[in-house]
Protein backbone atom coordinates (compact mmCIF):
# COMPACT_ATOMS: atom_id res chain seq x y z
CA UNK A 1 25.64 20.28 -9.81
CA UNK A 2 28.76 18.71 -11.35
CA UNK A 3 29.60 17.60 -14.42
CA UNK A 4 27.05 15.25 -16.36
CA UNK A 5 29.81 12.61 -16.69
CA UNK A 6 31.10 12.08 -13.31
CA UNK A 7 30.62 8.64 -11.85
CA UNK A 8 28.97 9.66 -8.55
CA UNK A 9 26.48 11.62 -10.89
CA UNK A 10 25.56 8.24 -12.80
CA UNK A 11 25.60 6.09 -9.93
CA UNK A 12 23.64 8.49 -7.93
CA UNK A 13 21.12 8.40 -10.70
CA UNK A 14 21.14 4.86 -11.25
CA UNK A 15 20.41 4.52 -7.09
CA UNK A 16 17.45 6.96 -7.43
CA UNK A 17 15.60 5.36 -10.15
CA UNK A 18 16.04 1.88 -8.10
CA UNK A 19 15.12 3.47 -4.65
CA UNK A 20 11.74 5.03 -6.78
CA UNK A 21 10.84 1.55 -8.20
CA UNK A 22 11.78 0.08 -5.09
CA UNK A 23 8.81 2.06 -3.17
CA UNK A 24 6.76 1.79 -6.07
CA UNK A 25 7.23 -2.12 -4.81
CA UNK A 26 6.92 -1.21 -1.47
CA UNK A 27 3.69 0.33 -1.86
CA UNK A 28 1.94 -2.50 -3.77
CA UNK A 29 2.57 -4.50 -1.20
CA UNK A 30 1.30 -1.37 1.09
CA UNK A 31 -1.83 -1.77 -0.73
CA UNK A 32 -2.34 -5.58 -1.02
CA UNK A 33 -0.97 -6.54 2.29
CA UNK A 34 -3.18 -9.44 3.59
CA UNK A 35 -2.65 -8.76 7.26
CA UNK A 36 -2.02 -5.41 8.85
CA UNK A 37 1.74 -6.95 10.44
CA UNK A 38 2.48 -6.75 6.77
CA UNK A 39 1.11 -3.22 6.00
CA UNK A 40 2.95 -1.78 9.05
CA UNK A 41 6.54 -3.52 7.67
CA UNK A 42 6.01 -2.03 4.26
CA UNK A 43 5.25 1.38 5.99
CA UNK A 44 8.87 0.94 7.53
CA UNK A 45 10.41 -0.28 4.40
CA UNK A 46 9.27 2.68 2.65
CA UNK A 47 10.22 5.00 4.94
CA UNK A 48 13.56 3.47 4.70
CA UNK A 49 13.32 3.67 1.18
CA UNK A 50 13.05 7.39 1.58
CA UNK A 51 15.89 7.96 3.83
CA UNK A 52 17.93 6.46 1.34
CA UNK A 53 15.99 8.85 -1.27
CA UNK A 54 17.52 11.51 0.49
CA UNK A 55 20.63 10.66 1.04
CA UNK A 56 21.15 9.71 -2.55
CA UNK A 57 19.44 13.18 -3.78
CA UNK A 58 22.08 15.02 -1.41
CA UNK A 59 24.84 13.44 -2.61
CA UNK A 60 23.58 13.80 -6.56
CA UNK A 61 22.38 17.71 -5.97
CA UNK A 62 25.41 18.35 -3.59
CA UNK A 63 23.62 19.51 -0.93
CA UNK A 64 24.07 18.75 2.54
CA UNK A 65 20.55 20.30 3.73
CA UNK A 66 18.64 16.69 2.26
CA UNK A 67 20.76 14.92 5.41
CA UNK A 68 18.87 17.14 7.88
CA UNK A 69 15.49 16.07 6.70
CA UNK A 70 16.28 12.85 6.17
CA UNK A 71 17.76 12.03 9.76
CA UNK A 72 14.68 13.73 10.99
CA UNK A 73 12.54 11.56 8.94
CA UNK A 74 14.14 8.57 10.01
CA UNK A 75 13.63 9.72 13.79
CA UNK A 76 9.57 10.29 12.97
CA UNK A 77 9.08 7.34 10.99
CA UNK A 78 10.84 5.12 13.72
CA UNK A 79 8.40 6.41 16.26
CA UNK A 80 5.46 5.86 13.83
CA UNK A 81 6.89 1.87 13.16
CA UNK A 82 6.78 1.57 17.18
CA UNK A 83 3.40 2.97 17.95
CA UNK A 84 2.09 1.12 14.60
CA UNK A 85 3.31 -1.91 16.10
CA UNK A 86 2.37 -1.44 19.49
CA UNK A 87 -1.19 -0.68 18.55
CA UNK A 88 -1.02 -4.03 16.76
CA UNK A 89 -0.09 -6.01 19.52
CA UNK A 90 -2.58 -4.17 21.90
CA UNK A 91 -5.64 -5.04 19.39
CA UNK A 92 -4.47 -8.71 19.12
CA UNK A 93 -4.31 -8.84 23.11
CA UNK A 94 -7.83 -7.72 23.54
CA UNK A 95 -9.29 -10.39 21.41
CA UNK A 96 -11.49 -12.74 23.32
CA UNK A 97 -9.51 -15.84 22.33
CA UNK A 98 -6.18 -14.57 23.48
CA UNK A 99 -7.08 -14.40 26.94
CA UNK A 100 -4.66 -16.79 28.24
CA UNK A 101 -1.49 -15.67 26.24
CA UNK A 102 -1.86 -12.67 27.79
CA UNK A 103 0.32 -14.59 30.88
CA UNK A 104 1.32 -12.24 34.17
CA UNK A 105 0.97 -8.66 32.21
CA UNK A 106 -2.32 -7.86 33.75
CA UNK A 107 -5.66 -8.79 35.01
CA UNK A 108 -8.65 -8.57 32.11
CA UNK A 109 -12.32 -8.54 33.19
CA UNK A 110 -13.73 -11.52 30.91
């Protein structure tokens, strides 16, 4: 680790403490979403938020190994966000009063 006094150790402190209270954040809203759309956009903004977490903890403990994981998160939680979301708009199709929004996508059995 370098030297306690180096500006990329402070900032990279400073960005870790806002990226921890930023998911705290996150998460509250995680919690008290009032519909699910909103619970599945704090799911991505956290995972964001913990991209960015690793990033910044590479850079402050000067390894390169926290870039690995973190692309690979990002990859993972991407395809979570999609299949979140698609699940979402699947539910909302197959409610009886959205019959006729559905348009040319398919035939439904009433």
């Amino acid at each position: 680790m370098p030297a306690d006094t180096s500006i990329v150790v402070i900032a990279s402190r400073f960005a870790i403490v806002v990226l921890l209270i930023s998911i705290v954040v996150a998460l509250v809203r995680l919690i008290k979403g009032p519909d699910a759309a909103d619970r599945i956009v704090a799911l991505d903004l956290i995972s964001m938020l913990i991209v960015a977490f690793l990033a910044t903890e590479s850079i402050y403990a000067g390894e390169t190994s926290f870039l690995d994981v973190a692309i690979a998160y990002a990859l993972i939680a991407f395809l979570g966000t999609l299949a979140l979301a698609r699940f979402l708009m699947r539910s909302a199709l197959r409610k009886p009063g959205n019959i006729n929004k559905i348009g040319n996508k398919g035939t439904y059995n009433e």
